[in-house]
Protein backbone atom coordinates (compact mmCIF):
# COMPACT_ATOMS: atom_id res chain seq x y z
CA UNK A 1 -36.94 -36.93 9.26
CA UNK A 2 -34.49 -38.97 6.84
CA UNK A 3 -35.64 -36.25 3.90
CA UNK A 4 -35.99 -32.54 5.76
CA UNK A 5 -32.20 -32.13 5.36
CA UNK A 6 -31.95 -32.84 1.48
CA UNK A 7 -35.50 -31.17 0.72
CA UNK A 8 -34.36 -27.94 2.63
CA UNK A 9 -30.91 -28.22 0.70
CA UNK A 10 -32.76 -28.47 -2.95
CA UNK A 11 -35.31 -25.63 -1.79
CA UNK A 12 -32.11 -23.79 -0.71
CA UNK A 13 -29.66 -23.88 -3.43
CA UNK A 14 -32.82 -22.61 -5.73
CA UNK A 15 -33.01 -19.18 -3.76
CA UNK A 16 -31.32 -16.63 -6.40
CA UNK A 17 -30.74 -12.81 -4.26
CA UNK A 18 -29.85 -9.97 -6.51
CA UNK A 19 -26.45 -9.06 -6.89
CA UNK A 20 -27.00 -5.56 -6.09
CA UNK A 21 -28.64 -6.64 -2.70
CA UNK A 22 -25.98 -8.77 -1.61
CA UNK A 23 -22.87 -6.40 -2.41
CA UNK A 24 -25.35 -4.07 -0.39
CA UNK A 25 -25.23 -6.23 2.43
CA UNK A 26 -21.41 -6.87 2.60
CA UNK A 27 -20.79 -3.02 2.16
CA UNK A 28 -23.55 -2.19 4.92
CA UNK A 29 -21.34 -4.83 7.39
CA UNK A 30 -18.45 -3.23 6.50
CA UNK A 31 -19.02 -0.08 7.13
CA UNK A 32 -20.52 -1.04 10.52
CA UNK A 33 -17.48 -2.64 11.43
CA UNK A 34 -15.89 0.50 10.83
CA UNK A 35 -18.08 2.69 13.31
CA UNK A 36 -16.61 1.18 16.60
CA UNK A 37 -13.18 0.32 17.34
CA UNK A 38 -13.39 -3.39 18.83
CA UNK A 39 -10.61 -5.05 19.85
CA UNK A 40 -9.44 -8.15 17.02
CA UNK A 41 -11.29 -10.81 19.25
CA UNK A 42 -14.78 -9.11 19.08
CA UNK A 43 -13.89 -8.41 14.50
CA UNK A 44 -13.69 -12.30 14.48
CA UNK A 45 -17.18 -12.72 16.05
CA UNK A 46 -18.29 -9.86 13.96
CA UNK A 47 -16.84 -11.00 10.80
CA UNK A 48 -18.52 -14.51 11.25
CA UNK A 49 -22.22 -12.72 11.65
CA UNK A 50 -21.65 -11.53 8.27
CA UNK A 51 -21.82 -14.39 6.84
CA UNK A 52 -24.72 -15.11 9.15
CA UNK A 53 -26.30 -12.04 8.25
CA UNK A 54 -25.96 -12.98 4.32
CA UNK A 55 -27.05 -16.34 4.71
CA UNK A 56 -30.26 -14.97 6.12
CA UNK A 57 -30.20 -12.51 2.60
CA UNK A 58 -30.24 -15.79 0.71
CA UNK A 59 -32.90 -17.35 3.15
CA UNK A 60 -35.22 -14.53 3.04
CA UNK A 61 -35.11 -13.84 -0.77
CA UNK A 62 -38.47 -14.54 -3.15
CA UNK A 63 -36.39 -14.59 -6.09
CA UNK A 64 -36.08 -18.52 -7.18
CA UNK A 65 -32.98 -19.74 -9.36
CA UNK A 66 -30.32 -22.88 -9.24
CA UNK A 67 -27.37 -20.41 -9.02
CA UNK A 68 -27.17 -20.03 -5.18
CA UNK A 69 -23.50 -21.43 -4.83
CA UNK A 70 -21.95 -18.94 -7.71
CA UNK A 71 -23.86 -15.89 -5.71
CA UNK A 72 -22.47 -17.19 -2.42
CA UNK A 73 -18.99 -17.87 -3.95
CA UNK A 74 -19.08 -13.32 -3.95
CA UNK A 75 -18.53 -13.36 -0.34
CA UNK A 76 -16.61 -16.38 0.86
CA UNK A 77 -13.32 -14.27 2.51
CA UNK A 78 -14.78 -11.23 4.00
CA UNK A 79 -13.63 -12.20 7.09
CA UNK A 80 -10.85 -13.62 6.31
CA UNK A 81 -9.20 -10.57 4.23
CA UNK A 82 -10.69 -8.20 7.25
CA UNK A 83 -8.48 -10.24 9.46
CA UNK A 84 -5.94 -10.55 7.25
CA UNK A 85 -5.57 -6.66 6.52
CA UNK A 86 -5.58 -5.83 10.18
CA UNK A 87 -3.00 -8.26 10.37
CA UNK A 88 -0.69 -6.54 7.67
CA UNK A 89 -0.86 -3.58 9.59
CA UNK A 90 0.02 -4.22 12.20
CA UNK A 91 3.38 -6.06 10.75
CA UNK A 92 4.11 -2.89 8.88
CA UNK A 93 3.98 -0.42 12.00
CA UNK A 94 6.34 -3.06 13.79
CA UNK A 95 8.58 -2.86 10.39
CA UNK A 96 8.43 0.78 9.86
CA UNK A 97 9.83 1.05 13.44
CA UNK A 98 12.11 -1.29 13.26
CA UNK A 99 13.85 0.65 10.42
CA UNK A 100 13.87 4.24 12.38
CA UNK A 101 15.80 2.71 15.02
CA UNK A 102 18.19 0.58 12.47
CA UNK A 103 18.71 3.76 10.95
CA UNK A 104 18.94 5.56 13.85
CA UNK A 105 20.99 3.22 15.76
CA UNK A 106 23.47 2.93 12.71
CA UNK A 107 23.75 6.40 11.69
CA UNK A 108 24.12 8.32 15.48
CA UNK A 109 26.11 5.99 17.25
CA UNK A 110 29.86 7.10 17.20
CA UNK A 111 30.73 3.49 17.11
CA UNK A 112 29.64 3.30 13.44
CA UNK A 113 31.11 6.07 11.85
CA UNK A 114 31.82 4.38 8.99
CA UNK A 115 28.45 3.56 7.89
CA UNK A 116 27.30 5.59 5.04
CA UNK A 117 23.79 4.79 4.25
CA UNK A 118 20.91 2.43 5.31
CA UNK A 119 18.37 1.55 3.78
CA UNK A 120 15.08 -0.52 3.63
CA UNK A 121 13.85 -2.43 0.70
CA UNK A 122 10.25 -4.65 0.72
CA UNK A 123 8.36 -5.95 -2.03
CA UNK A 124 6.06 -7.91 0.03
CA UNK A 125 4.58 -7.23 3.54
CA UNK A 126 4.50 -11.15 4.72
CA UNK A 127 8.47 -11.54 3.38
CA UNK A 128 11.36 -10.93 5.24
CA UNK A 129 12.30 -6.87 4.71
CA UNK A 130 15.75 -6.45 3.54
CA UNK A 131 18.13 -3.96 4.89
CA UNK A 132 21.33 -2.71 2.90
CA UNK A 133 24.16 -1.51 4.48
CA UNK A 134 26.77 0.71 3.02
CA UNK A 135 30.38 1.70 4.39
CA UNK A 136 33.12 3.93 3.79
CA UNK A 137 35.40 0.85 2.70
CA UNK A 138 36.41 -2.59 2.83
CA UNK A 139 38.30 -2.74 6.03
CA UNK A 140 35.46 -1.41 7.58
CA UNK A 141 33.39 -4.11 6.00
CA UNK A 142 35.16 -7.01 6.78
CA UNK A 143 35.78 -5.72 10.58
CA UNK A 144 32.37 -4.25 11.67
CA UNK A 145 30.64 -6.55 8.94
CA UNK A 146 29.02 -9.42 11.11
CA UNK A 147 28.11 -7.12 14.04
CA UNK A 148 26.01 -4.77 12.10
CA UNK A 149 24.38 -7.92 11.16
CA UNK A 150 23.52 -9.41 14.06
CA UNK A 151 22.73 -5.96 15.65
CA UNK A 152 20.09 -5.67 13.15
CA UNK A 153 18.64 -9.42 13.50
CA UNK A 154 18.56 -8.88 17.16
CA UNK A 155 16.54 -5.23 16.98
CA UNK A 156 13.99 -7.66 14.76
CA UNK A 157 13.68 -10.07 17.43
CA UNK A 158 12.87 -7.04 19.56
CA UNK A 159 10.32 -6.10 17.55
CA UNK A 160 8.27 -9.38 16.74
CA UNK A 161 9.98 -9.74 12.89
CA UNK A 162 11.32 -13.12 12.87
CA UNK A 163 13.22 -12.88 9.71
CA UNK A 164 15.09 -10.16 8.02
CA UNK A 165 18.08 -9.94 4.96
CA UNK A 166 21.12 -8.04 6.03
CA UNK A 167 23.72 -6.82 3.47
CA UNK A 168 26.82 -4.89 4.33
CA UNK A 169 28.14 -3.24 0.85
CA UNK A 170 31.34 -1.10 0.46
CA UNK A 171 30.20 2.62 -0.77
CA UNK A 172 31.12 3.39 -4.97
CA UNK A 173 34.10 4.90 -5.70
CA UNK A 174 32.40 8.63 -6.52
CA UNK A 175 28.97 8.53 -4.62
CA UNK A 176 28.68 10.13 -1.43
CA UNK A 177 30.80 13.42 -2.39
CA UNK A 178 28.19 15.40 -1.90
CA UNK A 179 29.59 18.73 0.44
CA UNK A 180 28.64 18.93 3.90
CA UNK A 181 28.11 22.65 2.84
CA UNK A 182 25.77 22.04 0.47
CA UNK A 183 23.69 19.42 2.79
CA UNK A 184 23.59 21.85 5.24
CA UNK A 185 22.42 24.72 2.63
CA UNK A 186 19.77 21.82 1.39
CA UNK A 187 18.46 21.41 5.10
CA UNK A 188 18.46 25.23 5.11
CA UNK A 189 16.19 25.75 2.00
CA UNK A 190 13.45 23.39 2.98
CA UNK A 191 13.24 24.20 6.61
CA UNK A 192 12.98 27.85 5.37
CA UNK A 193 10.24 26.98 2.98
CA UNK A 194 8.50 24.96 5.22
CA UNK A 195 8.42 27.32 8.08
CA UNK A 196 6.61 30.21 5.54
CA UNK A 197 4.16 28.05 4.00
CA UNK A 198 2.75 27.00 7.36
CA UNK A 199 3.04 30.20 8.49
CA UNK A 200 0.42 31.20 5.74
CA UNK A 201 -1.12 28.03 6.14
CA UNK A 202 -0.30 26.47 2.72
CA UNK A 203 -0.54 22.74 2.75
CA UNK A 204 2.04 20.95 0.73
CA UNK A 205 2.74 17.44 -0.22
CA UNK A 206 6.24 17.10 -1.88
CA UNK A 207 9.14 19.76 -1.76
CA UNK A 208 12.16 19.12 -4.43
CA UNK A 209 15.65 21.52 -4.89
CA UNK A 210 17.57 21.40 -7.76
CA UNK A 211 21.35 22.69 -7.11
CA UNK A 212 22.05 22.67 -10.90
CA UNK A 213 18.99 24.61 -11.93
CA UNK A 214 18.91 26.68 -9.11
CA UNK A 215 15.24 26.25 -8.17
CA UNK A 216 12.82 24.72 -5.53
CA UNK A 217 9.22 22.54 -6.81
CA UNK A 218 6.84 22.60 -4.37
CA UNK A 219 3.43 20.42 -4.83
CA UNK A 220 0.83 21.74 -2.66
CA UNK A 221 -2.76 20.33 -1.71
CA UNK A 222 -5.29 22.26 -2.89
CA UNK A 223 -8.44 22.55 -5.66
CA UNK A 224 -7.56 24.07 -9.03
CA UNK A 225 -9.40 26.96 -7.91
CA UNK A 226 -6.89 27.48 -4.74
CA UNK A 227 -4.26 26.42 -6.62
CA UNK A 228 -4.96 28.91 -9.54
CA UNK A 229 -5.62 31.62 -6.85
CA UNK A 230 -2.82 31.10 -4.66
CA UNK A 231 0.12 30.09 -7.25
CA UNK A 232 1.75 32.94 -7.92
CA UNK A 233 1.38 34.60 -4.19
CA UNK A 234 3.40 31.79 -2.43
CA UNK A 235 5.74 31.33 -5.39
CA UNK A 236 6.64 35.06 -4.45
CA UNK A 237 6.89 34.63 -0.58
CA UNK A 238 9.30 32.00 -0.71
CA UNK A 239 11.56 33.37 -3.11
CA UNK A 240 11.39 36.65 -0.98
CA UNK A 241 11.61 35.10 2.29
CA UNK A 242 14.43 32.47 0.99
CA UNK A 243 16.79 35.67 -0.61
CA UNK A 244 16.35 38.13 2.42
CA UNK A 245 17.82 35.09 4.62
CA UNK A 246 20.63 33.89 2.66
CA UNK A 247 20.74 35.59 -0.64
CA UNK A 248 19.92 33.28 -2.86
CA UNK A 249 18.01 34.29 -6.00
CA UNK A 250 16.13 30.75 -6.70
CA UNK A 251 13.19 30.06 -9.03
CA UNK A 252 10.10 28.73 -7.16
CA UNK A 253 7.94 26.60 -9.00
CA UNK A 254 4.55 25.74 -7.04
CA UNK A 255 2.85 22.65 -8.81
CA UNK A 256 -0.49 20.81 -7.82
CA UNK A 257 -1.54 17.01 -9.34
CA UNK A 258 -4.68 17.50 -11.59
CA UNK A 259 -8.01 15.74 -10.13
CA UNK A 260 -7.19 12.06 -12.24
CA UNK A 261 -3.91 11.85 -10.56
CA UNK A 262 -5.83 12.85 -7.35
CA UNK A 263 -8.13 10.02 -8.35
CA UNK A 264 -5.13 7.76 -9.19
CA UNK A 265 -3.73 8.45 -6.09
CA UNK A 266 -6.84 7.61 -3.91
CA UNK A 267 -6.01 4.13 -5.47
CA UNK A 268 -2.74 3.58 -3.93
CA UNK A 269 -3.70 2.30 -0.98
CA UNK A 270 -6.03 -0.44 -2.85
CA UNK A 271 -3.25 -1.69 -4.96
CA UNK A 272 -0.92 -2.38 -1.86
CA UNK A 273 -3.69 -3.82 0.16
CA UNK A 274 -4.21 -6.12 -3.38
CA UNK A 275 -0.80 -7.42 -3.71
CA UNK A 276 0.08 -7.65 -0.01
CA UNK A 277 -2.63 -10.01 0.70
CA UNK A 278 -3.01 -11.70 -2.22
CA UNK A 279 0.87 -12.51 -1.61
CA UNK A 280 -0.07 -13.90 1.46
CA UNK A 281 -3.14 -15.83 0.97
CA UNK A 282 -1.26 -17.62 -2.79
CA UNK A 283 2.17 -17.57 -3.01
CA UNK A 284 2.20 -17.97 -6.10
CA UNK A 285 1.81 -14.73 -6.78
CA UNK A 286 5.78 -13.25 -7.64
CA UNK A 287 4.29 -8.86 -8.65
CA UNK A 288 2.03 -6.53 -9.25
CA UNK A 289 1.21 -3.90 -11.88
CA UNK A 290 -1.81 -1.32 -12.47
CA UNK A 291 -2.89 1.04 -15.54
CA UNK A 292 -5.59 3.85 -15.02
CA UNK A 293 -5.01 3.98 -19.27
CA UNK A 294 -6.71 3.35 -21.19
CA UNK A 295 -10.07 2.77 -19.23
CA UNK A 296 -11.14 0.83 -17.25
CA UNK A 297 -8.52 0.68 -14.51
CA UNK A 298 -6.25 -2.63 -15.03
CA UNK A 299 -5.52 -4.54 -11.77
CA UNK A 300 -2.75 -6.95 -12.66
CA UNK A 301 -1.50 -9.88 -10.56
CA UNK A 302 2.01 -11.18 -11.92
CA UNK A 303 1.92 -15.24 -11.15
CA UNK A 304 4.73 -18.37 -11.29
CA UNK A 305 1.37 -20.34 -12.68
CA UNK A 306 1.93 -22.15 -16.05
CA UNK A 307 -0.79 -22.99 -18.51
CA UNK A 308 -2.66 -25.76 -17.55
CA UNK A 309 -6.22 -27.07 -16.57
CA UNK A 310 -4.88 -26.67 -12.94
CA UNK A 311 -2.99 -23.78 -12.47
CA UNK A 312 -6.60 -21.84 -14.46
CA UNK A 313 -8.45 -22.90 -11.41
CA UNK A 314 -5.62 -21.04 -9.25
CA UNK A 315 -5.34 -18.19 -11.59
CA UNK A 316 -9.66 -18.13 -10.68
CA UNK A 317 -9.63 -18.16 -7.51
CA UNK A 318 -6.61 -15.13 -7.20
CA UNK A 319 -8.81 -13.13 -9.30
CA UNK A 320 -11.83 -13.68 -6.88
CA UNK A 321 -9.76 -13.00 -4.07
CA UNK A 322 -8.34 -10.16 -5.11
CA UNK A 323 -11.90 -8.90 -5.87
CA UNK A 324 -12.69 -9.56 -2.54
CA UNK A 325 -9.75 -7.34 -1.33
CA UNK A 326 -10.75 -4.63 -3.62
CA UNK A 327 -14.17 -4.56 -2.40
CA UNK A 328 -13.23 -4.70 1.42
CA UNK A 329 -10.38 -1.56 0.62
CA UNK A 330 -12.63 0.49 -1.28
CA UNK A 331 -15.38 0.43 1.28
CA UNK A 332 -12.58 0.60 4.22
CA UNK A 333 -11.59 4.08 2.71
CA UNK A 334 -15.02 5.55 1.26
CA UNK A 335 -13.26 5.32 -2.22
CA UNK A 336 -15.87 5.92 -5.51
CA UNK A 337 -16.35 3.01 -7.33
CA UNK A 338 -15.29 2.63 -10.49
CA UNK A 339 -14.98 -0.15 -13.56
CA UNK A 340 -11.96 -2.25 -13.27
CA UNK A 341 -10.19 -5.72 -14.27
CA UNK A 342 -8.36 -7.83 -12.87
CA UNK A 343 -5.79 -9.62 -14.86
CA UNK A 344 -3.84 -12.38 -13.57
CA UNK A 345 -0.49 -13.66 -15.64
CA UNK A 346 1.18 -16.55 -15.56
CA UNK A 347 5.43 -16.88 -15.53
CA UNK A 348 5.86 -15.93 -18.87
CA UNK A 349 3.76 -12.53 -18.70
CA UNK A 350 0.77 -14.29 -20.87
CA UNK A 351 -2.97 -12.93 -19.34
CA UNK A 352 -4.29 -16.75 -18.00
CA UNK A 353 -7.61 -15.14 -16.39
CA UNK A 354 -9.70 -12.15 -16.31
CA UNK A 355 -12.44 -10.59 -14.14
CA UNK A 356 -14.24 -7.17 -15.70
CA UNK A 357 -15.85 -5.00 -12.06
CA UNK A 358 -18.55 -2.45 -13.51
């Protein structure tokens, strides 16, 4: 009995699977999980018979090879970054609400008037967000300083954030000049804009006015084909509709992003999920930078590592993680794969590791 434990080890760590069979495996769970809508207690369960599930892969497999620890070292945090992700989520709805009512709170209440602006600033999901201030001058400052504050720590409390930065700045001499005329004319423009283009049922992602030029950008959704079709047709309505209600004689420009900035785009999503939990799960990870050019796609993960015999096997196992996160995000979204790297630097911007995704 003594020897059925090491034999079935040695027999074991021979299996070899194919790598294309095991990322099918870890996609196929995924996408499972995706299906039903189980409440976080049942995902842990879940997420552990994955790794079930892919042990069996390994068990069942003819192919023999010594290697069965590097193949296995491909799947060692799906459940942890599922968990992790859901986790983030959930953080940044509480956040995201948080700052409506700040704002709101701040910039309706009569006993503020002399707040100017607020606003939000986050680099990282797991860190403290930071919220800045500004107001009219530096009496207010110094007499409504401390309450705004703690008025803002205690709305965290209310919402589950334990920690948040608080800064209370004077406004520039200059800034913040801007007519009330004009913001109402601004507010005018787009909700006249908006109101056609839905009316027609044109889709649009960003609207833009320019005072000096005298013109309005719209970027719309759409396929070049729409876009080529439909261009010049809204382009006319709103400048029609916008000078029969107030006269103005604007130039609309309709734009639409070309299908690799669509493509870029789809990425977005990936990249946060990348440095958010890779933030979380190694803190010594400080930023985060991408390049779709030139190919293939560069995921880069900005470090406080040095160079060093220890701070390599870090830099390794970000990279891996990270990979792991891509995987998971791509799959969570339906996203086409494509060939990527990821590059992880250490504090004084040199590349220390690098992992090439076909």
């Amino acid at each position: 009995m003594k020897n059925e434990l090491p034999d079935f080890k040695k027999h074991v760590d021979q299996i070899e699977v194919p790598g294309k069979k095991l990322d099918l495996a870890v996609e196929n769970v995924i996408k499972r999980g995706k299906k039903k809508n189980w409440s976080f207690g049942k995902k842990i369960t879940f997420c552990s018979s994955a790794a079930a599930i892919v042990f069996c892969l390994l068990i069942g497999s003819a192919f023999i090879s010594p290697t069965m620890a590097k193949v296995m070292s491909n799947i060692p945090y799906l459940d942890q970054i599922l968990q992790s992700m859901e986790q983030t989520e959930d953080r940044k709805d509480r956040v995201e609400n948080l700052r409506i009512k700040t704002y709101e709170t701040l910039t309706d209440d009569n006993n503020y008037e002399g707040v100017k602006n607020v606003i939000m600033s986050w680099l990282f999901s797991s860190e403290p967000p930071k919220f800045t201030v500004t107001v009219k001058d530096k009496e207010y400052q110094q007499e409504y300083g401390h309450e705004i504050k703690q008025m803002i720590k205690e709305l965290a409390q209310s919402y589950n954030i334990d920690k948040v930065k608080v800064e209370v700045e004077v406004q520039e001499k200059g800034l913040g000049n801007v007519s009330k005329k004009q913001m109402e004319l601004t507010n005018q423009l787009f909700k006249i804009t908006e109101e056609v283009l839905k009316q027609e049922g044109y889709n649009f992602n960003i609207m833009s006015i320019n005072h000096s030029k005298n013109s309005i950008q719209i970027e719309i959704k759409a396929t070049e084909q729409q876009y080529n079709k439909n261009k010049g047709e809204m382009e006319k309505l709103v400048h029609d509709t916008i000078y029969a209600k107030t006269q103005l004689d604007l130039k609309i420009e309709v734009t639409r992003k070309s299908e690799s900035e669509l493509r870029d785009e789809s990425w977005q999503q990936i990249f946060t999920s990348v440095m958010d939990e890779s933030h979380k799960e190694f803190n010594e990870v400080t930023g985060f930078a991408y390049s779709f050019h030139p190919k293939p796609l560069e995921i880069i993960l900005k470090t406080s590592l040095s160079q060093g015999k220890q701070d390599q096997k870090v830099a390794e196992e970000i990279a891996r993680y990270a990979k792991q996160i891509v995987k998971v995000s791509r799959n969570e979204l339906s996203i086409e794969k494509i060939p990527y790297k990821i590059i992880i630097r250490d504090k004084e911007q040199e590349n220390m590791y690098e992992i090439q995704v076909k």
